[in-house]
N, C-alpha and C. Protein backbone atom coordinates (compact mmCIF):
# COMPACT_ATOMS: atom_id res chain seq x y z
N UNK A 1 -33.53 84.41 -51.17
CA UNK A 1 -32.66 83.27 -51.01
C UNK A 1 -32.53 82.59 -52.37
N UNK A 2 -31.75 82.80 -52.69
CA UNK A 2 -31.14 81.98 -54.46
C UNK A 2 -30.04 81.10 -53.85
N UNK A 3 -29.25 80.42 -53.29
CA UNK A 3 -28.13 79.52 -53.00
C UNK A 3 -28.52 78.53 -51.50
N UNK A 4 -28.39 77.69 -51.41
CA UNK A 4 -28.29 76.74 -50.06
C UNK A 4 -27.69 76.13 -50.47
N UNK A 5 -26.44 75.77 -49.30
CA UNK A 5 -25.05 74.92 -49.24
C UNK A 5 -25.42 73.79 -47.97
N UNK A 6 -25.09 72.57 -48.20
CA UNK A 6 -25.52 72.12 -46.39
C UNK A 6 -23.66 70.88 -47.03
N UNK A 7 -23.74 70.59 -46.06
CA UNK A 7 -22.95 69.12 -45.70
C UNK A 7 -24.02 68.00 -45.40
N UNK A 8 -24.09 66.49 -45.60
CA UNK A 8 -24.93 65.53 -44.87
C UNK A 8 -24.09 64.51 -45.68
N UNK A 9 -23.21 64.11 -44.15
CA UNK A 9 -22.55 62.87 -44.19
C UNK A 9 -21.28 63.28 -44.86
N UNK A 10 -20.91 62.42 -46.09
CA UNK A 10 -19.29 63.16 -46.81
C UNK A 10 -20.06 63.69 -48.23
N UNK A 11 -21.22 63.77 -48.09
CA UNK A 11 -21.92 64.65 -49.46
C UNK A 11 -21.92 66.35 -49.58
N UNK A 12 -21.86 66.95 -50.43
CA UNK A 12 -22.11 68.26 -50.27
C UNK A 12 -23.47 68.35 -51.58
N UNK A 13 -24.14 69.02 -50.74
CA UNK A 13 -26.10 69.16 -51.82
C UNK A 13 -25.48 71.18 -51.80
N UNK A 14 -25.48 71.44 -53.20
CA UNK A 14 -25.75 72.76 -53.55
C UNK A 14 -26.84 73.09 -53.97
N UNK A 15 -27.99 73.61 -53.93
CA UNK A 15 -29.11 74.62 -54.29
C UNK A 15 -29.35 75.64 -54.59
N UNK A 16 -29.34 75.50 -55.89
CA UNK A 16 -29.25 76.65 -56.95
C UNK A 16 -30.96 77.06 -57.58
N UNK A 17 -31.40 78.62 -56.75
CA UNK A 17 -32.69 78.82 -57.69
C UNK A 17 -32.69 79.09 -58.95
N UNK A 18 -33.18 78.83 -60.29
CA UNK A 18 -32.68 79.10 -60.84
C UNK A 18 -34.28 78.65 -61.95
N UNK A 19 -34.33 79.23 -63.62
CA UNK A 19 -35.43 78.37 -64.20
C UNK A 19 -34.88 78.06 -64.92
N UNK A 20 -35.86 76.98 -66.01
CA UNK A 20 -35.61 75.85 -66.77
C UNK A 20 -36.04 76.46 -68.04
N UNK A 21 -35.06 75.89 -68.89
CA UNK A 21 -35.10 75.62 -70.56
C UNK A 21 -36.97 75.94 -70.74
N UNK A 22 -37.14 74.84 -70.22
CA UNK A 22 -38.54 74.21 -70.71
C UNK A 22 -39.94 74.75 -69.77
N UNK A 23 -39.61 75.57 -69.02
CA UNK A 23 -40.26 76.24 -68.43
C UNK A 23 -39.67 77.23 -68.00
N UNK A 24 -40.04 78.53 -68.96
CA UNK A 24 -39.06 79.86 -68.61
C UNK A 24 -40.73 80.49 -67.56
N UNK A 25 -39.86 81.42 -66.52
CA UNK A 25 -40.45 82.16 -65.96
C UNK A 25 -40.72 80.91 -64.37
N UNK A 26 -40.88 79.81 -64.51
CA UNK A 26 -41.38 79.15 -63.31
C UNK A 26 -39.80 78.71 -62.91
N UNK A 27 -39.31 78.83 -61.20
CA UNK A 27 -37.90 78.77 -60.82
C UNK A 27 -38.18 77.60 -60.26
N UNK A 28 -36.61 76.39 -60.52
CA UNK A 28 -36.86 75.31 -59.79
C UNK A 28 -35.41 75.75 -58.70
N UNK A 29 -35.70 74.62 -57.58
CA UNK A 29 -34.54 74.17 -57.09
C UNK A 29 -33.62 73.15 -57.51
N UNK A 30 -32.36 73.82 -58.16
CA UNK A 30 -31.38 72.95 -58.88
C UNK A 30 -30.46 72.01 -57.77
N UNK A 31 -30.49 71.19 -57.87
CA UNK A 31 -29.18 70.15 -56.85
C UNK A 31 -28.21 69.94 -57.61
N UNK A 32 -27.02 70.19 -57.11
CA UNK A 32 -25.95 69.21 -57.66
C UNK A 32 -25.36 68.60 -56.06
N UNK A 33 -25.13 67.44 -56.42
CA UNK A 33 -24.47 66.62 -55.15
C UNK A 33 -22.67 66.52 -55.55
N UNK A 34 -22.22 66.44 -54.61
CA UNK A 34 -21.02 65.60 -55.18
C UNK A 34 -20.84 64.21 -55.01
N UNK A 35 -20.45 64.19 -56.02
CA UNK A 35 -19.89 62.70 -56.31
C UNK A 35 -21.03 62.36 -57.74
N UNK A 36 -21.70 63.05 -58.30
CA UNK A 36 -22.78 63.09 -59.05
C UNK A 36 -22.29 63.65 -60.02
N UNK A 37 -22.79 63.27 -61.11
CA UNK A 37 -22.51 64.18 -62.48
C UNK A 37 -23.42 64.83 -63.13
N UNK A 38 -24.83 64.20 -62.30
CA UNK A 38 -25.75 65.44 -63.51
C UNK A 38 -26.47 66.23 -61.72
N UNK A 39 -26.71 67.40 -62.59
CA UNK A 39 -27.66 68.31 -61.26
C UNK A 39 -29.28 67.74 -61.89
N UNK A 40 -29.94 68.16 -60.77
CA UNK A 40 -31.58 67.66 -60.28
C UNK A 40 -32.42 68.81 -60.40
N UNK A 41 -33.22 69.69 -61.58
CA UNK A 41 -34.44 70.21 -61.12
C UNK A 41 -35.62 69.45 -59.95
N UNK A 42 -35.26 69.32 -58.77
CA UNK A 42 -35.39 68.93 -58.08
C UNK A 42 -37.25 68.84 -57.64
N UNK A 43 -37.76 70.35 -57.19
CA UNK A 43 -38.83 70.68 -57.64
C UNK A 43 -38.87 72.71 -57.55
N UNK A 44 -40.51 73.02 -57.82
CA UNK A 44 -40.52 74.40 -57.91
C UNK A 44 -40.16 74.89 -56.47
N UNK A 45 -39.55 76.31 -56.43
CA UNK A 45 -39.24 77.20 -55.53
C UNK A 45 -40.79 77.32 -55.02
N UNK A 46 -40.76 77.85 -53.36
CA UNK A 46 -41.96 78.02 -52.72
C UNK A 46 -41.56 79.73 -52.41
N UNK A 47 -42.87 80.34 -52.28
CA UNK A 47 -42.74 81.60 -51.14
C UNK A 47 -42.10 81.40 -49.48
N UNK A 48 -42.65 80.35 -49.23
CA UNK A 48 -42.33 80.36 -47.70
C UNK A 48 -40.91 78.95 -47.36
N UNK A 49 -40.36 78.87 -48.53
CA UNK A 49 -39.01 78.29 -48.32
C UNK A 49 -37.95 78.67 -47.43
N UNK A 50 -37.36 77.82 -46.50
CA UNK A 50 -36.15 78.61 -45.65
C UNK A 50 -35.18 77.60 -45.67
N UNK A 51 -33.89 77.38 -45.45
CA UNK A 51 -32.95 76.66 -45.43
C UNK A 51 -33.68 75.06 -44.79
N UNK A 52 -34.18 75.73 -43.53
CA UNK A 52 -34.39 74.70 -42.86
C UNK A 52 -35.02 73.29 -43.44
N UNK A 53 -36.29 73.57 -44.03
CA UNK A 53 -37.62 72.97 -44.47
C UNK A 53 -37.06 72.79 -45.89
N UNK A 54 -36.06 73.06 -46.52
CA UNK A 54 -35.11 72.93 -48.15
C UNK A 54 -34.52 71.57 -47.94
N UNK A 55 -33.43 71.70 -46.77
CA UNK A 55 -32.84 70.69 -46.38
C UNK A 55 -33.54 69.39 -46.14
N UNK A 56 -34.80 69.62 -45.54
CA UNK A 56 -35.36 68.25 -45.31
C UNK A 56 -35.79 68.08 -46.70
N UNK A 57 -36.49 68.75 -47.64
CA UNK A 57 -37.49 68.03 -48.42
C UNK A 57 -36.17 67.88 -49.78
N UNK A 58 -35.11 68.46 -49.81
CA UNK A 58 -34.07 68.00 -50.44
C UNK A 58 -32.91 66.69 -50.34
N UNK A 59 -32.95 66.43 -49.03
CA UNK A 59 -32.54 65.01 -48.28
C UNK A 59 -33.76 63.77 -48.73
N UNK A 60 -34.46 63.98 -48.53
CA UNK A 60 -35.88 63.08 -48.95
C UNK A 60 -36.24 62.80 -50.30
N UNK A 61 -35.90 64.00 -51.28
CA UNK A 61 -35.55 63.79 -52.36
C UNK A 61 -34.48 62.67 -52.87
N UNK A 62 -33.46 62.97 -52.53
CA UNK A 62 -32.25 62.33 -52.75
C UNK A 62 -32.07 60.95 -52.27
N UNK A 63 -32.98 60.46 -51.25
CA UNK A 63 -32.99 59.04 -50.68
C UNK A 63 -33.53 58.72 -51.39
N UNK A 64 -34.86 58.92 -52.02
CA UNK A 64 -35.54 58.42 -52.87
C UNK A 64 -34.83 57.62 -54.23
N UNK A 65 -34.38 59.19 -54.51
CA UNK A 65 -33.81 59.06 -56.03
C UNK A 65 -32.61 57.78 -55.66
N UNK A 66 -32.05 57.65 -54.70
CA UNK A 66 -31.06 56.91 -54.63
C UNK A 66 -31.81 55.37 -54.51
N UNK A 67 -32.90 55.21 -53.71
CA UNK A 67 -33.66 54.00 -53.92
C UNK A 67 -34.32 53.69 -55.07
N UNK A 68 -34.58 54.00 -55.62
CA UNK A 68 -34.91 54.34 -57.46
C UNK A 68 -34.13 53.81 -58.18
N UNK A 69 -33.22 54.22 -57.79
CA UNK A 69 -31.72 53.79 -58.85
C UNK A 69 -31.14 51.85 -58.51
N UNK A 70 -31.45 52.03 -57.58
CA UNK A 70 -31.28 50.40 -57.07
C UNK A 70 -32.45 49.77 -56.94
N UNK A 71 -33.30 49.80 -57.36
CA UNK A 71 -34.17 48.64 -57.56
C UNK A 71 -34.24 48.61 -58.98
N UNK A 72 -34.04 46.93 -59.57
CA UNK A 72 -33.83 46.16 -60.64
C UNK A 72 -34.83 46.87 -61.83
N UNK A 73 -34.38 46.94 -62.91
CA UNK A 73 -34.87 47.48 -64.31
C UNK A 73 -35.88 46.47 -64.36
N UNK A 74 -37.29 47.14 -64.78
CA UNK A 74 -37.87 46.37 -65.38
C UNK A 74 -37.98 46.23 -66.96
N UNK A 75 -37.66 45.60 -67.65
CA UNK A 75 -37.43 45.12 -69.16
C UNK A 75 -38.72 44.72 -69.69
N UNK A 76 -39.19 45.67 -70.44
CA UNK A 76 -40.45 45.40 -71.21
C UNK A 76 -40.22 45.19 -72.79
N UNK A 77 -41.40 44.44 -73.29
CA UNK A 77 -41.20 44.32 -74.58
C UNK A 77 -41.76 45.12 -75.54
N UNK A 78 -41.20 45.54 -76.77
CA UNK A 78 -42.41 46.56 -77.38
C UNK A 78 -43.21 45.92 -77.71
N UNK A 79 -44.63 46.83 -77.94
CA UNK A 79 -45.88 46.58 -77.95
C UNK A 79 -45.80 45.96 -79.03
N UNK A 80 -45.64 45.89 -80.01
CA UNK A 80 -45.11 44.66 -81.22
C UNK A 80 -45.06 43.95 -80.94
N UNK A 81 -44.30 43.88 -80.21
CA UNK A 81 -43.54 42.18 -79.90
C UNK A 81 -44.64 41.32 -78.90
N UNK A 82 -45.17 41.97 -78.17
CA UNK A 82 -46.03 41.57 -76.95
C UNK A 82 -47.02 40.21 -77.92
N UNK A 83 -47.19 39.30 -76.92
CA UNK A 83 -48.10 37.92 -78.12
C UNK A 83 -49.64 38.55 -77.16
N UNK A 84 -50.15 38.28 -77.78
CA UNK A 84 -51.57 37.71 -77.41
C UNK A 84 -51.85 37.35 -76.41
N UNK A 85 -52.97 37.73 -75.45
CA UNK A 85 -52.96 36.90 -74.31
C UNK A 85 -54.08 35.54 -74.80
N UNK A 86 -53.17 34.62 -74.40
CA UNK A 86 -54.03 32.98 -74.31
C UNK A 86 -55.37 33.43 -74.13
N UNK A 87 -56.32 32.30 -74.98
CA UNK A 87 -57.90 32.26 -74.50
C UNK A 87 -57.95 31.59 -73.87
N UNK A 88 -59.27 32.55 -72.79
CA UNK A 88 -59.33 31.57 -71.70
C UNK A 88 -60.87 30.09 -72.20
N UNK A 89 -60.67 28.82 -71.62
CA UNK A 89 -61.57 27.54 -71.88
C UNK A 89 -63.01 29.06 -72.22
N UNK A 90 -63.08 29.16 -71.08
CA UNK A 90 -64.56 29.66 -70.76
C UNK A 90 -64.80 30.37 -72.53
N UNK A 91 -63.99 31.58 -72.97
CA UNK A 91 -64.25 31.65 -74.25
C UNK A 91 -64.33 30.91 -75.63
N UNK A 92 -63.11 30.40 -75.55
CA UNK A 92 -63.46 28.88 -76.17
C UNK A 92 -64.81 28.66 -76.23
N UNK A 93 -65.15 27.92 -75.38
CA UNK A 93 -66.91 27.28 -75.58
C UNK A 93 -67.65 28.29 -75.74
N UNK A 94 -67.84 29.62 -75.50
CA UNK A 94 -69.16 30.27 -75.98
C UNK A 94 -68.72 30.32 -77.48
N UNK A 95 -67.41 30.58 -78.25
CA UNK A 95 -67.27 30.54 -79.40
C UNK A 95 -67.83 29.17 -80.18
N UNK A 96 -67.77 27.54 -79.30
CA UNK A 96 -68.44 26.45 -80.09
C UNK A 96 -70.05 26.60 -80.09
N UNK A 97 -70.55 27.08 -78.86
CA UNK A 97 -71.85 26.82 -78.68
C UNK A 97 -72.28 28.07 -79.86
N UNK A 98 -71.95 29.32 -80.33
CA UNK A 98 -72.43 30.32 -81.03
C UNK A 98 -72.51 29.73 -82.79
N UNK A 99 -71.22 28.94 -82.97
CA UNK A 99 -71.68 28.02 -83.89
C UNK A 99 -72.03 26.99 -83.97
N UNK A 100 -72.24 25.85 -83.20
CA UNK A 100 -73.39 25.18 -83.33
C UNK A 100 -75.17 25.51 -83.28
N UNK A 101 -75.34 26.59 -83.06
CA UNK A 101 -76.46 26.96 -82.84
C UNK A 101 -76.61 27.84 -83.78
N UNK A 102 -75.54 28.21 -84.80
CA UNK A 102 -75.94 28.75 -86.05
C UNK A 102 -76.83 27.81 -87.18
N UNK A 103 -76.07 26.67 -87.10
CA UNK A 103 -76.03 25.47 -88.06
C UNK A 103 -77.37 24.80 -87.98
């Protein structure tokens, strides 16, 4: 089995076995959806893969990825930029008491 075609909903999911650039010799399952512009190494091909058990764990995929995509960016700062975290009181004072008790 190298191809699975399904319909779900007004989407069409193609599944293409096929391997990767970056891992020659190991085969993934490729997605392209429509209405999509890039295809999905989705994950590796199994021995005991059948249309059936493709479809689900390829649908489940795709909800995901679609909930992924809609929840809000988180915006980090580079590690540069990041300040210091505040001292806390408690350090503060062991730093006075270590020098007064030098003196």
């Amino acid at each position: 089995m190298d191809l699975v075609e399904f319909q779900e909903g007004e989407r069409t999911f193609t599944c293409r076995k096929a391997s990767s650039p970056a891992t020659p010799g190991t085969f993934w399952w490729w997605i392209t959806v429509t209405g999509e512009s890039q295809r999905y190494a989705a994950f590796r091909t199994e021995p005991d893969d059948t249309p059936r058990n493709l479809k689900t764990r390829i649908l489940a995929y795709y909800v995901k990825l679609v909930a992924d995509r809609e929840r809000p960016r988180e915006i980090r700062s580079h590690w540069a930029q990041r300040r210091a975290a505040p001292k806390s009181a408690e350090s503060t004072g062991q730093a006075e008491t270590i020098k007064e008790s030098a003196q």
